[in-house]
Protein backbone atom coordinates (compact mmCIF):
# COMPACT_ATOMS: atom_id res chain seq x y z
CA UNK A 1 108.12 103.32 77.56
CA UNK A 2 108.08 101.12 74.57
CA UNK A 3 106.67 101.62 71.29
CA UNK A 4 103.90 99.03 71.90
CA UNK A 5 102.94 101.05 75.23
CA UNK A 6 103.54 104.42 74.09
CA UNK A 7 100.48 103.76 70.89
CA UNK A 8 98.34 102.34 73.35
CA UNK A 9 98.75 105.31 76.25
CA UNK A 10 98.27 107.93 73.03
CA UNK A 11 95.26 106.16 72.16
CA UNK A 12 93.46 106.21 75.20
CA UNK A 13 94.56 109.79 75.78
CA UNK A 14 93.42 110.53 72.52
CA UNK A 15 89.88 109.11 73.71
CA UNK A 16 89.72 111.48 76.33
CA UNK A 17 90.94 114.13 75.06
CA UNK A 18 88.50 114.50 71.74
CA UNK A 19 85.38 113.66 74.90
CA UNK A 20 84.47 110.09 73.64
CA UNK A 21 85.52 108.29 77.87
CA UNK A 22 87.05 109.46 80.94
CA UNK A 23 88.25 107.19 83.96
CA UNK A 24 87.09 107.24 87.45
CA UNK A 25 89.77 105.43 89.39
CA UNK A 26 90.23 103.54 92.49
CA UNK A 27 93.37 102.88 93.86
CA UNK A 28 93.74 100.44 96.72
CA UNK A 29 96.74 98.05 98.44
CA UNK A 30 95.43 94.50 98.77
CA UNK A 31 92.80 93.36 100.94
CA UNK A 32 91.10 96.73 101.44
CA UNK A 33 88.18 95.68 100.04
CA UNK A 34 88.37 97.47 96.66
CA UNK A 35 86.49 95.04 94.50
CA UNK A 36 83.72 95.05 96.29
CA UNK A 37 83.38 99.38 96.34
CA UNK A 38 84.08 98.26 92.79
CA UNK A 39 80.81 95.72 92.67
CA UNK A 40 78.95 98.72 94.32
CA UNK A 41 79.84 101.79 92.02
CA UNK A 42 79.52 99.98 88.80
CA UNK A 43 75.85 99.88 89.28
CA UNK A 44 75.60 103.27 88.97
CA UNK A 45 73.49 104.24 86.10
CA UNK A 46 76.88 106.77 85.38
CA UNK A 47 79.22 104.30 85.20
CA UNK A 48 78.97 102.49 81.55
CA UNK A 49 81.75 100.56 82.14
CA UNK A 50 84.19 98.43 84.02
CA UNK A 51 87.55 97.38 83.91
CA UNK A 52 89.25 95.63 86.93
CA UNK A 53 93.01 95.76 87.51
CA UNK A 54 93.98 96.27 83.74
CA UNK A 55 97.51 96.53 84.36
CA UNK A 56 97.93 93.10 86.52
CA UNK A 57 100.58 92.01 83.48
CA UNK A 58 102.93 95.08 84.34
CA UNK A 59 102.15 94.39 87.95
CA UNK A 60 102.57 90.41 87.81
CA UNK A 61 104.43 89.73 85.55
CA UNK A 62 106.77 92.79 84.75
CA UNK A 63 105.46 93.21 81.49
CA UNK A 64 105.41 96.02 79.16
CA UNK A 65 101.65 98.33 80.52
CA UNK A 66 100.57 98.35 76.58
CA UNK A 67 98.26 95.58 77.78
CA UNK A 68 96.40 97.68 80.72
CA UNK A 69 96.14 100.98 77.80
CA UNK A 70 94.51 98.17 75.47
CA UNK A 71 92.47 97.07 78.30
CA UNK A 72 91.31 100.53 78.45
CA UNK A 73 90.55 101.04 75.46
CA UNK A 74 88.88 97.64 74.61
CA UNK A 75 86.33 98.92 77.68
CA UNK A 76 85.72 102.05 76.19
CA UNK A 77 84.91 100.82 72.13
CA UNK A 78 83.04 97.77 73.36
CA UNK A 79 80.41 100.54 74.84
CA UNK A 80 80.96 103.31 72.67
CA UNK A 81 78.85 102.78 69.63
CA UNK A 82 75.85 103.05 71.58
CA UNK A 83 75.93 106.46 73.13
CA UNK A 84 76.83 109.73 71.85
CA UNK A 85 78.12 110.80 75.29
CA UNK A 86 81.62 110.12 76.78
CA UNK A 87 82.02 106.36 77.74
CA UNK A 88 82.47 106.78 81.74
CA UNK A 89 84.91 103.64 83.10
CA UNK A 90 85.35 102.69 86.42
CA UNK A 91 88.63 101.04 86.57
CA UNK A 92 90.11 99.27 89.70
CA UNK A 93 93.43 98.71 90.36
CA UNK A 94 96.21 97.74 93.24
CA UNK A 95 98.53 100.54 94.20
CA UNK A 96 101.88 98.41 93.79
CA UNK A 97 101.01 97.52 90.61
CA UNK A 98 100.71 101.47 89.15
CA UNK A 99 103.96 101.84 91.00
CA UNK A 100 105.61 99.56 88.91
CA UNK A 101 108.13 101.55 86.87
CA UNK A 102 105.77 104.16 87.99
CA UNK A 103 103.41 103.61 85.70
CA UNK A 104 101.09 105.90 87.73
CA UNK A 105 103.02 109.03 86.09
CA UNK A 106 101.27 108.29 83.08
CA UNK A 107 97.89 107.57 84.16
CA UNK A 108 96.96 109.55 86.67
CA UNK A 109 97.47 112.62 84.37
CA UNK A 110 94.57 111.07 82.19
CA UNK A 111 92.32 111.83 84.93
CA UNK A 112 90.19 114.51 85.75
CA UNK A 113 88.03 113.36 88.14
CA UNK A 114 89.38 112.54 91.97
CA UNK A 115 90.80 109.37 92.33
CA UNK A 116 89.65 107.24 95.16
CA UNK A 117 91.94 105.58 97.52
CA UNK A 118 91.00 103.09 99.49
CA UNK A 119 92.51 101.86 102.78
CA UNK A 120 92.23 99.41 105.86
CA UNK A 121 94.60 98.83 108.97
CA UNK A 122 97.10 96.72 107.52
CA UNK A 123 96.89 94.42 110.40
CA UNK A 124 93.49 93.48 109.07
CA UNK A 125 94.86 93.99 105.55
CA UNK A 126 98.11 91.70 106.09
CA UNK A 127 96.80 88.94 107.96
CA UNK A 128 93.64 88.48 105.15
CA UNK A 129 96.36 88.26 102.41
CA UNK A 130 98.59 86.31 104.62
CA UNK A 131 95.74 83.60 104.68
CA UNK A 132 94.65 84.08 101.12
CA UNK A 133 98.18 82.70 100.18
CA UNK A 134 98.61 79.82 102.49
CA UNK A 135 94.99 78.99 100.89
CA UNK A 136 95.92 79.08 97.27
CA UNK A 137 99.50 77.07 98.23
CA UNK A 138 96.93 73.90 98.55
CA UNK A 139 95.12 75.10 95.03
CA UNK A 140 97.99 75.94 92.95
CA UNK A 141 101.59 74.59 92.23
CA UNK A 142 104.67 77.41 92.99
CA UNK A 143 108.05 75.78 91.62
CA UNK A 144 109.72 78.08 94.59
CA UNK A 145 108.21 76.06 96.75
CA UNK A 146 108.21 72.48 95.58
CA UNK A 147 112.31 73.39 95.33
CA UNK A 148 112.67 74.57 98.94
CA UNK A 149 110.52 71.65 100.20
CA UNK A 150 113.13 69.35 97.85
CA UNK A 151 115.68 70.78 100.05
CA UNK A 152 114.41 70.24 103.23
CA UNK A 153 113.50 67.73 105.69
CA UNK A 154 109.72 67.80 104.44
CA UNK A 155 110.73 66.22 100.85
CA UNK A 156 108.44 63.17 100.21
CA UNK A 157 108.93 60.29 97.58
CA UNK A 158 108.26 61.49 94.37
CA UNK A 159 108.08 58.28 91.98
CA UNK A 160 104.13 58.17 92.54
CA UNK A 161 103.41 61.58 91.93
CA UNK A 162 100.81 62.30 89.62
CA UNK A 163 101.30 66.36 89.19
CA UNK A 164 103.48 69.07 90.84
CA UNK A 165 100.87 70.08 92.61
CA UNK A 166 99.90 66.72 94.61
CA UNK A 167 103.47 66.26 95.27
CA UNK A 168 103.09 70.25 96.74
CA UNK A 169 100.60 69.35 98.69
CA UNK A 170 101.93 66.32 99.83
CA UNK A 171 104.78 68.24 101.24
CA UNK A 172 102.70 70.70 102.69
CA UNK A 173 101.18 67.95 104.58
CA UNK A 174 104.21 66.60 105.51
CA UNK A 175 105.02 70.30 107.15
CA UNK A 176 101.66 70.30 108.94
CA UNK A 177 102.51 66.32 110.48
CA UNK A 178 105.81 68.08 112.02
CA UNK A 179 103.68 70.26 113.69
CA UNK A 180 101.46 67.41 115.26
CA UNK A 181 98.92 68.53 112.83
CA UNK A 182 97.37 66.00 110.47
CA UNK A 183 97.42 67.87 107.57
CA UNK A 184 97.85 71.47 105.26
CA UNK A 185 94.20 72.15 105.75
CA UNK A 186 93.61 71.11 109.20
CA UNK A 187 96.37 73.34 110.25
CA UNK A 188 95.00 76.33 108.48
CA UNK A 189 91.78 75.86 110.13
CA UNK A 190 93.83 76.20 113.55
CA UNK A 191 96.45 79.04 113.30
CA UNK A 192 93.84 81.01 111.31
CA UNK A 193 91.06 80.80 114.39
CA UNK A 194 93.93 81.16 116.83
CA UNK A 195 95.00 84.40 114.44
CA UNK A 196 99.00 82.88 114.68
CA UNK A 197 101.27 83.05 111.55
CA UNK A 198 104.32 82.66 112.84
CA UNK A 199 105.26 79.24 112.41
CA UNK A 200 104.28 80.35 108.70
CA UNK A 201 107.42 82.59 108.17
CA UNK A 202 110.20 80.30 106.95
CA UNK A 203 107.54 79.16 104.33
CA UNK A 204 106.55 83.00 103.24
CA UNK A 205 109.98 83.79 102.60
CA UNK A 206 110.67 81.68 100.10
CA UNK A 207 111.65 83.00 97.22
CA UNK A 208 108.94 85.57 95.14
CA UNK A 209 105.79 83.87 96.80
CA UNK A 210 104.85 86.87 99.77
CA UNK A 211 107.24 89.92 98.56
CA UNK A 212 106.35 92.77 101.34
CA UNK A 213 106.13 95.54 98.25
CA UNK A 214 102.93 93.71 97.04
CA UNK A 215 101.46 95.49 100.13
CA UNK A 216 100.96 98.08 98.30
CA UNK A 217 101.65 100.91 100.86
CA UNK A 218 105.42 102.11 99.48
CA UNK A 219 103.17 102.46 96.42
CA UNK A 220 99.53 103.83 97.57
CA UNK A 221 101.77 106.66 99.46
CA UNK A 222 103.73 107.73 95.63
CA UNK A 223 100.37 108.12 94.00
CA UNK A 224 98.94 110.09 96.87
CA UNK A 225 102.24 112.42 97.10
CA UNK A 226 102.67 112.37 93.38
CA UNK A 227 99.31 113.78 93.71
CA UNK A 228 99.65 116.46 95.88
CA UNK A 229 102.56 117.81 94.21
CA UNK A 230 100.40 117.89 91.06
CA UNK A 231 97.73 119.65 93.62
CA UNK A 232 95.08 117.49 92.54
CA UNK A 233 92.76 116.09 94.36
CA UNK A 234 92.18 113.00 95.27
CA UNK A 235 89.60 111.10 98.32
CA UNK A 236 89.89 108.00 100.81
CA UNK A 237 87.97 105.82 102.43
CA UNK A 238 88.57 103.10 105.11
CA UNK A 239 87.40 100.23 104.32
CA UNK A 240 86.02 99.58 107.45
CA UNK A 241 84.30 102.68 108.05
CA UNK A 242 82.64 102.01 104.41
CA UNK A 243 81.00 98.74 105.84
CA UNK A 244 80.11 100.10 109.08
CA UNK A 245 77.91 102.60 106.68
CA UNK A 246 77.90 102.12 102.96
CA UNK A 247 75.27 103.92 101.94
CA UNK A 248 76.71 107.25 103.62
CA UNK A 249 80.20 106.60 101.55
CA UNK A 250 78.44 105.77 98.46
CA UNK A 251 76.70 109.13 98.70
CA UNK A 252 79.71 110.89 99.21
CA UNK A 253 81.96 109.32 96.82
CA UNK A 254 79.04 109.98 93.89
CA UNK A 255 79.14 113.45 95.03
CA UNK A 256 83.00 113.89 94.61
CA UNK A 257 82.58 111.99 90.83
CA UNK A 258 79.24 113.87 90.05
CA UNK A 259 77.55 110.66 89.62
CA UNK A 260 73.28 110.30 90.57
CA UNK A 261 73.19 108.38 94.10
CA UNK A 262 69.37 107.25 93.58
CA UNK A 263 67.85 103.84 93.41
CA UNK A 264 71.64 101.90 94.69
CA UNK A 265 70.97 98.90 96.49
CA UNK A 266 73.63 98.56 98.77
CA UNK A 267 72.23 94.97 98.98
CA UNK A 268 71.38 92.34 96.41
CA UNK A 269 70.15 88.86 96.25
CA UNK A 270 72.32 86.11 94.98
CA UNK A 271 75.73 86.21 93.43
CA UNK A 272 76.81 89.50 91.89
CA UNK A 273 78.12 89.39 88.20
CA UNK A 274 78.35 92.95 87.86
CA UNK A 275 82.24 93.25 87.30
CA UNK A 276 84.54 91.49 84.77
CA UNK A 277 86.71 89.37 87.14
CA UNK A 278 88.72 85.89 86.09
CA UNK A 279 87.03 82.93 88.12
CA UNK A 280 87.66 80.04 85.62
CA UNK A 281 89.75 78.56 88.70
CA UNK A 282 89.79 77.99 92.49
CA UNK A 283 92.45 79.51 92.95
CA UNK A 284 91.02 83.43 91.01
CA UNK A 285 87.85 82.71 93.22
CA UNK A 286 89.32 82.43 96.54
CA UNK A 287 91.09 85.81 96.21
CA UNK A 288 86.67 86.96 96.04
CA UNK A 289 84.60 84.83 98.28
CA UNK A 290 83.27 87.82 100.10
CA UNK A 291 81.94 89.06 96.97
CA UNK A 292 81.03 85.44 95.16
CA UNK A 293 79.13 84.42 98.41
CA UNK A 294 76.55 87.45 97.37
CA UNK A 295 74.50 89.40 99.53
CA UNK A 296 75.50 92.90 99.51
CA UNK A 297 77.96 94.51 102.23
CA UNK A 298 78.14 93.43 105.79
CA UNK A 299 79.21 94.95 108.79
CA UNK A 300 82.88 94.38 109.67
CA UNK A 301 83.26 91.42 112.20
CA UNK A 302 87.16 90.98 111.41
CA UNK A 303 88.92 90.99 115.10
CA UNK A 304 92.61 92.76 114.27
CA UNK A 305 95.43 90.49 115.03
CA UNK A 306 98.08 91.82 117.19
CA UNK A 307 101.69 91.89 115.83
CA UNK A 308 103.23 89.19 117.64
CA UNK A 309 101.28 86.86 115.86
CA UNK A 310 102.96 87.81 112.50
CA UNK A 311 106.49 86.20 111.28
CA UNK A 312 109.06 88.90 112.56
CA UNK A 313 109.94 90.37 109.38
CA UNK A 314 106.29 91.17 108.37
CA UNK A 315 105.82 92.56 111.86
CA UNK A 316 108.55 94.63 110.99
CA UNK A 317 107.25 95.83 108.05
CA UNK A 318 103.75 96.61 109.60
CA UNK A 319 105.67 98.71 112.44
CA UNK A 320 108.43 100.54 109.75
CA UNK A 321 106.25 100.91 106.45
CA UNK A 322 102.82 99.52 106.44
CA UNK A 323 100.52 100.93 109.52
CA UNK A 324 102.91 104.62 109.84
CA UNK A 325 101.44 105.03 105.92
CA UNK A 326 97.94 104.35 107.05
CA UNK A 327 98.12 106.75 109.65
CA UNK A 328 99.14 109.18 107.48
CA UNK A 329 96.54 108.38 105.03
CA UNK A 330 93.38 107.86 107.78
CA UNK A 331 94.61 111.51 109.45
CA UNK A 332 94.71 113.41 105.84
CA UNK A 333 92.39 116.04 104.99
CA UNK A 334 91.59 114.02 101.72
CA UNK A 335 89.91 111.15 103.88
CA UNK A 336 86.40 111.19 103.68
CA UNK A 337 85.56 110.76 107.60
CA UNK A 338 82.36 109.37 109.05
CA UNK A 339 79.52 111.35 110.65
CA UNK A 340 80.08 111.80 114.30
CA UNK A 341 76.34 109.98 114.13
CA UNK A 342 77.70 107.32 112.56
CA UNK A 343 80.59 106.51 114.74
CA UNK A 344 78.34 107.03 117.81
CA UNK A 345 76.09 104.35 116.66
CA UNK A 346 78.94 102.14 116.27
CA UNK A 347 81.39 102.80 118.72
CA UNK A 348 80.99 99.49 120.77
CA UNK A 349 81.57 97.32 117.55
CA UNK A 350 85.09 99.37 116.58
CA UNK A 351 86.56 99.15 119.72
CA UNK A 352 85.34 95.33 120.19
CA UNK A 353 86.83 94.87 116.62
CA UNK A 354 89.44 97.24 115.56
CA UNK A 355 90.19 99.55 119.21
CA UNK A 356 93.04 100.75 117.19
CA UNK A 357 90.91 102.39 114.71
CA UNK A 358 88.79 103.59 117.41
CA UNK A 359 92.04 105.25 118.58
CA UNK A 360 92.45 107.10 115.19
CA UNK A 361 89.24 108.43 115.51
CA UNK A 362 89.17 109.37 119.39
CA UNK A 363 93.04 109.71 120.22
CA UNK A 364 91.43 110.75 123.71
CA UNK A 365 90.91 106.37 124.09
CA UNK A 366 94.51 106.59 124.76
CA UNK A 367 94.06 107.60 128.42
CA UNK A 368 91.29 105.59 129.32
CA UNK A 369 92.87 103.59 131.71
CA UNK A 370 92.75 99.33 130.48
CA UNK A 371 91.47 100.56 126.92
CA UNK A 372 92.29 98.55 123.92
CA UNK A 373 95.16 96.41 126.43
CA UNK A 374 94.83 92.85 126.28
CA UNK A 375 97.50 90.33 126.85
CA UNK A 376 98.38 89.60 123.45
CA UNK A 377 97.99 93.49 122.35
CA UNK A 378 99.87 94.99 124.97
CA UNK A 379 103.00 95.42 122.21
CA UNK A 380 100.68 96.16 119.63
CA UNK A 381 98.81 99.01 121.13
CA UNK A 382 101.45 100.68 122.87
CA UNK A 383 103.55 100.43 119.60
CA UNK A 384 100.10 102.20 118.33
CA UNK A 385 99.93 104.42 121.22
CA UNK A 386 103.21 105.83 120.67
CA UNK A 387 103.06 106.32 117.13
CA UNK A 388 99.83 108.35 117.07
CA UNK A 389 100.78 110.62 119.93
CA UNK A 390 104.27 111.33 117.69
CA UNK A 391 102.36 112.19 114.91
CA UNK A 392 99.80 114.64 116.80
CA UNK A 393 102.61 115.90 118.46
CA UNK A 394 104.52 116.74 114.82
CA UNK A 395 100.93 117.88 113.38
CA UNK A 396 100.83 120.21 116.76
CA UNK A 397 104.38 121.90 115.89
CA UNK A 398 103.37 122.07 112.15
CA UNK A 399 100.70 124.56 113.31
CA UNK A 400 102.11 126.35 116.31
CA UNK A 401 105.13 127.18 113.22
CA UNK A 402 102.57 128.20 110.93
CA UNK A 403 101.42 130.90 113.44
């Protein structure tokens, strides 16, 4: 830790320490739909304020995590002269980011309170981020990218180029023609409704622009063991189970933090404003159109993508890393599960949407003969099928040993 860090970090511990703030946390991997729990619990009338992913230079960038202690502390003194009380901030931030250096060693032992994980099947997860990228390739210039299209057979004349990125997303044009496609954005439109990335993978491993780490699962399942060894606790949520019935998780998330669950809207008209997030470009407001578009929460509609439709080495990585962490983390006794009332009522939309989730919750779907088997998900589910009947198998032995 550097000087410059090391003030900072003893500053804000020094804050909580001496009872002027404390830090209610939320952890999440990308695409989980953190900011918008975020959005929700900083309306609480306990929450007095908000910081959202302080630490993005450390987790960006590489630079020194001063800047996310400063962040911190900014928050806290901006509020502070107008309450005798201890400054409560709700601070959001992506798992992989804390893990870098493992910077989550010396925050999480600031806080007191449980942190809250959140998680969502990373086939859901991956593909959103998948198509968040592609998105922002035809909104912002990456130098990686002009270079490898330089070097390839989709180069373009560059003499009338006005900016890198035209010239980017002339190429990317260029890429879409070879596909029969008339452009970038017209062949979004049709591998995203058709769910198919493949054809994408040559493009996503180019150089830094979709590293697998900024998942965030190697580094949601660190915090959560670092945790446990600490024996603190902590809570998740699915992300999807939170939509299905937000005001049931916001109840029992404000019980865990000892926060008042009265007057919340999980609803709200027009745009909400109610956390500090960059949107001076496109390209920061794509990454929160579900939030931007206003409105409150709404149901889950996202249909999970099977992995054949991934590039090989992300379905890899989904198989190996990603979904066997989520498993883990769904099936802990930290998970804060749905009433059975709740899942009843929306049974037919989880299997029509997400049958693998409905497997998590009713591993008994695994012997209904035809469930959750399409012809595109055969791979998928049985890779499912045999991973959750390992695990209950291991969680079986764990207990017959503990006899």
């Amino acid at each position: 830790m550097t000087a410059i860090s090391s003030t900072s970090h003893q500053k804000l511990q020094s804050l909580i320490d001496h009872g002027r703030a404390n830090i209610r946390l939320i952890l999440a991997p990308p695409r989980t739909g953190s900011t918008l729990v975020e959005a929700l619990l900083s309306q609480n009338n306990g929450i007095q304020a908000s910081c959202h992913e302080p630490f993005v230079m450390l987790g960006y960038y590489g630079e020194d995590s001063g800047d996310g202690y400063r962040r911190l502390i900014e928050a806290i003194e901006k509020n502070r002269s107008e309450m005798n009380t201890p400054i409560t901030v709700l601070v959001k931030e992506m798992s992989h980011w804390l893990a870098v250096k493992q910077e989550f060693k010396k925050l999480l032992p600031l806080i007191s309170d449980p942190v809250l994980f959140l998680i969502r099947n990373p086939l859901l997860s991956m593909e959103s981020r998948i198509k968040k990228v592609l998105q922002v390739w035809g909104m912002k210039e990456k130098s990686a990218l002009i270079d490898w299209f330089r070097s390839s057979s989709f180069s373009v004349e560059e003499g009338s180029k006005r900016n890198d990125l035209e010239l980017q997303c002339r190429m990317l044009d260029k890429f879409a023609q070879s596909h029969d496609i008339r452009n970038w954005e017209f062949l979004l439109q049709k591998q995203f409704a058709e769910q198919d990335y493949g054809m994408f993978g040559e493009l996503l491993k180019i150089g830094n622009l979709f590293p697998l780490e900024s998942a965030g699962w190697e580094g949601l399942q660190n915090e959560m063991e670092y945790l446990r060894k600490e024996k603190r606790k902590y809570m998740i949520v699915d992300g999807t189970e939170f939509r299905l019935s937000p005001e049931y998780f916001y109840r029992a998330i404000c019980r865990e933090w000892g926060l008042s669950d009265s007057e919340q809207k999980i609803n709200w008209d027009g745009r909400f404003e109610g956390v500090d997030i960059r949107l001076d470009k496109p390209h920061y407001r794509l990454w929160y159109d579900t939030l931007l578009n206003g409105g409150g929460i709404k149901p889950p509609t996202e249909i999970a993508a099977p992995l054949s439709k991934f590039p090989e080495n992300i379905s890899q990585y989904l198989k190996e890393v990603a979904i066997p962490i989520y498993v883990k983390a769904f099936w802990s006794e930290s998970r804060i599960a749905s009433e059975i009332s709740i899942i009843n009522r929306n049974e037919t939309r989880l299997q029509k949407i997400d049958p693998y989730i409905s497997a998590l919750l009713n591993p008994g779907l695994f012997h209904v003969k035809g469930f959750g088997v399409s012809k595109e998900h055969v791979e998928t589910w049985q890779f499912w099928k045999e991973l959750l009947l390992a695990s209950l198998a291991r969680e079986a032995n764990y207990c017959d040993k503990e006899k």
